[in-house]
Protein backbone atom coordinates (compact mmCIF):
# COMPACT_ATOMS: atom_id res chain seq x y z
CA UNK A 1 92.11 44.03 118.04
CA UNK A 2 93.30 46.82 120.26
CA UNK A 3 96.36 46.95 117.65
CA UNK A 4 93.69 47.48 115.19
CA UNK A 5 92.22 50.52 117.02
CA UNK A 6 95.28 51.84 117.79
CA UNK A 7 96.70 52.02 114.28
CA UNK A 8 93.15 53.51 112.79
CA UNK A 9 93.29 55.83 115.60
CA UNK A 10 97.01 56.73 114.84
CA UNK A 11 95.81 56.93 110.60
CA UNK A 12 92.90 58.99 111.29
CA UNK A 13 94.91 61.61 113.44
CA UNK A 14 97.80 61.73 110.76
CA UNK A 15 95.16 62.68 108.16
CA UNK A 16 93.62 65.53 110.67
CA UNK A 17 96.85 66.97 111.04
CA UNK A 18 97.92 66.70 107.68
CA UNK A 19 94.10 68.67 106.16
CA UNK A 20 94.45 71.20 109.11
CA UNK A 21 98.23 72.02 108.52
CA UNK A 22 97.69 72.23 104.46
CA UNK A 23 94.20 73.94 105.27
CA UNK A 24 96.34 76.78 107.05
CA UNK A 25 98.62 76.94 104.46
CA UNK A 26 95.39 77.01 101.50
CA UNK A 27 94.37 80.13 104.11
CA UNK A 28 97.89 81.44 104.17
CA UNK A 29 98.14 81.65 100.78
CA UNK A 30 94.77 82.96 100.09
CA UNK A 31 95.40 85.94 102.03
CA UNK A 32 98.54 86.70 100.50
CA UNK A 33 96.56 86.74 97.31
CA UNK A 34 93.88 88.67 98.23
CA UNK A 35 96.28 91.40 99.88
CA UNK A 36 98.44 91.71 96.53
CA UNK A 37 95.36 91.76 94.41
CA UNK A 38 93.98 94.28 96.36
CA UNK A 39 97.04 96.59 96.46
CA UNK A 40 97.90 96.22 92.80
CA UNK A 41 94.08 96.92 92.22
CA UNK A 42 94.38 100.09 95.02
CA UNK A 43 97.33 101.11 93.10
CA UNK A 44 96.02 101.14 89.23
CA UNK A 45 93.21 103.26 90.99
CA UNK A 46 95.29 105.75 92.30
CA UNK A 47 97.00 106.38 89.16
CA UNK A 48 94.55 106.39 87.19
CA UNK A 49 92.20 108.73 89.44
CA UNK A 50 96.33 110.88 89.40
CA UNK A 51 96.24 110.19 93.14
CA UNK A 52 99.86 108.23 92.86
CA UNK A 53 103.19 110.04 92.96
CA UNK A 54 102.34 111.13 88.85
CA UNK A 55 99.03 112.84 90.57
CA UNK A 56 100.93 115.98 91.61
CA UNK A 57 102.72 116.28 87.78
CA UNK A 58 98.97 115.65 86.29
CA UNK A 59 97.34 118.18 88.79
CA UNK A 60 100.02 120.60 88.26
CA UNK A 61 99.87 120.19 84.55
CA UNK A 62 96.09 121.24 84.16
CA UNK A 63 96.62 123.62 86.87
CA UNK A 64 99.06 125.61 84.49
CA UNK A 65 97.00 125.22 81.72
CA UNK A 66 93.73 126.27 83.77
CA UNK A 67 95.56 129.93 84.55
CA UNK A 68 95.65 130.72 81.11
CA UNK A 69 92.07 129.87 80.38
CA UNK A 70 92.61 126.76 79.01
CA UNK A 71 90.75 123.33 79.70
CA UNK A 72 92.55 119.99 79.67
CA UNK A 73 89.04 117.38 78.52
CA UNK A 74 88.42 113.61 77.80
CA UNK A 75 91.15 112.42 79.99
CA UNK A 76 92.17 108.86 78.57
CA UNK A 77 94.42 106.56 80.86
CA UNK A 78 96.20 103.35 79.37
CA UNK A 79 98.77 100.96 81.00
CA UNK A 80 100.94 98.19 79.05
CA UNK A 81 101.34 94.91 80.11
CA UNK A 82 104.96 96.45 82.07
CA UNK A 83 103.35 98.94 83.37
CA UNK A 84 104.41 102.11 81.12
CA UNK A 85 101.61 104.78 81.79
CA UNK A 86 100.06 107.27 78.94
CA UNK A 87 98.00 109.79 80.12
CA UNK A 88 95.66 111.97 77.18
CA UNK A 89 93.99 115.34 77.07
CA UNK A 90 92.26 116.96 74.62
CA UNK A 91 92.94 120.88 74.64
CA UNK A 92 89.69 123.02 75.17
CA UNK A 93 87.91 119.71 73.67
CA UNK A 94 89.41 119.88 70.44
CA UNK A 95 90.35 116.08 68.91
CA UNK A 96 92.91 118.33 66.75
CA UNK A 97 94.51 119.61 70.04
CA UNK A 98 95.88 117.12 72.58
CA UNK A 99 98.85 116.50 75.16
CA UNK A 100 100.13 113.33 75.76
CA UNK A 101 102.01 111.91 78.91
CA UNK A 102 104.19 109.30 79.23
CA UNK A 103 105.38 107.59 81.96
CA UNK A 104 107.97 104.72 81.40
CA UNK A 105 109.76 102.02 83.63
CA UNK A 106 113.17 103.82 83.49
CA UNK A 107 115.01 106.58 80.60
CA UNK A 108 116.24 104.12 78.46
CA UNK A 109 112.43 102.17 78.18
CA UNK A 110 111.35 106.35 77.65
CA UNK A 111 113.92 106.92 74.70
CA UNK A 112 112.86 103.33 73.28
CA UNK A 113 109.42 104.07 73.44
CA UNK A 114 109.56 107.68 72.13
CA UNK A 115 111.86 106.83 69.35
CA UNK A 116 109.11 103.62 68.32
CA UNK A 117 106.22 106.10 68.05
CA UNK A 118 107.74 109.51 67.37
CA UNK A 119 110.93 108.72 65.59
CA UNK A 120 112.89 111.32 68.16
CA UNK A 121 112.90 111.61 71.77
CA UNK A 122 113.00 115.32 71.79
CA UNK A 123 112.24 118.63 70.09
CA UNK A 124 109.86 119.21 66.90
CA UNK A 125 109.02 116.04 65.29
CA UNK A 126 106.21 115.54 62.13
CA UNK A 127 104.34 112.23 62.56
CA UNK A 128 100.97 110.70 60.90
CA UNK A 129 99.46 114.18 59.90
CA UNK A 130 100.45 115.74 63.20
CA UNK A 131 102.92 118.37 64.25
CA UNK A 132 104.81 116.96 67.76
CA UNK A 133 106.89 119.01 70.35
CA UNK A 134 108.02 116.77 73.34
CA UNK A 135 109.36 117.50 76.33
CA UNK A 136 111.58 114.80 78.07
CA UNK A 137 112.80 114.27 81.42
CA UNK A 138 114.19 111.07 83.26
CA UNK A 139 111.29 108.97 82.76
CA UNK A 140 108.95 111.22 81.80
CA UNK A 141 107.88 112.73 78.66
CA UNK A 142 104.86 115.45 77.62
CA UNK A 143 103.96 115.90 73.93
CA UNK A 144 101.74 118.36 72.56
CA UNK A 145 100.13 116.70 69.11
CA UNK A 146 97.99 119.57 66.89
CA UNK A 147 96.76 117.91 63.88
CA UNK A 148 94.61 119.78 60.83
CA UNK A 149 94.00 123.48 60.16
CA UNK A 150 94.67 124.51 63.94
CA UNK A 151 98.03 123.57 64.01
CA UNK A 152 99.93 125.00 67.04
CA UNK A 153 97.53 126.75 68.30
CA UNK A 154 98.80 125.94 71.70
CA UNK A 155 102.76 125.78 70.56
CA UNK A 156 104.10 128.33 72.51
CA UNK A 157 102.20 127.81 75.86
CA UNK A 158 102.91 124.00 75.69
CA UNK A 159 106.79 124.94 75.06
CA UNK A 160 106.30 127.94 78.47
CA UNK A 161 104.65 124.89 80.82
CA UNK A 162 106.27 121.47 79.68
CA UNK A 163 109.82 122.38 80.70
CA UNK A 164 109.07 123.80 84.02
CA UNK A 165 106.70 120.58 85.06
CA UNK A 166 109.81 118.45 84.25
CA UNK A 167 112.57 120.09 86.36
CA UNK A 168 110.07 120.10 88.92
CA UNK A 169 108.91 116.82 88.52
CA UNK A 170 110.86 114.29 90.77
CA UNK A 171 111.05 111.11 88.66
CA UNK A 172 109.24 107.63 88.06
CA UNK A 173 105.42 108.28 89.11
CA UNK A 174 103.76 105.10 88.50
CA UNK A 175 103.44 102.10 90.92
């Protein structure tokens, strides 16, 4: 009989210390979650709200425009599924007027990426209806896109300010 207690007893305490050590380790791993989660979420908000490393190249971007009385609108952010970033303004609120940035993993996912929707990585390119000039740098390119009657309307500014922001522009802003 006092076998008998002494073996539950000996059961009952394996099981304890078994749920307690794989309840720390459920706990463990929860936190390591939630702390990920939470910085991946912190960091899609900074870049999106341009407060990442890109922030200064975004800020610096309208900031040129803004000195020659120009407005850069309707900021649009996207981010694929490997974390390439786009970032979209309209010019002065024109849809016909816009500037595009993009913001790939490395150059060679840029020059891929540029050559799949622009059919060039560089210089004056004619796509869909729209006239193209992009800018490229490292990971990094700018695009100015007029489309309709108002074409270029912004040509010669764009090619002025997208140039500079590159060479100042230290590299891969996202993440």
């Amino acid at each position: 009989m006092m076998v008998q207690r002494y073996a539950a007893a000996l059961f009952i305490c394996m099981i304890l210390s078994t749920t307690l050590g794989c309840s720390k380790q459920v706990a463990k791993e929860e936190a390591r979650l939630y702390s990920m989660r939470a910085y991946e979420e912190g960091s899609r908000e900074a870049r999106i709200a341009g407060r990442g490393r890109n922030g200064k190249l975004l800020e610096e971007l309208q900031a040129a425009f803004s000195q020659e009385h120009i407005r850069l609108t309707n900021e649009t952010f996207t981010e694929d599924d490997i974390g390439n970033l786009t970032y979209q303004y309209r010019i002065n609120n024109d849809a016909s007027q816009f500037i595009t940035v993009y913001i790939y993993q490395s150059p060679e996912a840029r020059r891929k990426g540029m050559d799949e929707i622009y059919g060039a990585q560089e210089g004056d390119v004619n796509v869909g209806g729209g006239h193209n000039l992009i800018y490229s740098d490292k990971e990094t390119s700018i695009v100015y896109t007029s489309t309709g009657d108002k074409t270029d309307n912004y040509y010669s500014l764009f090619k002025k300010i997208a140039p500079q922001l590159l060479n100042e522009h230290d590299g891969r802003a996202g993440s």
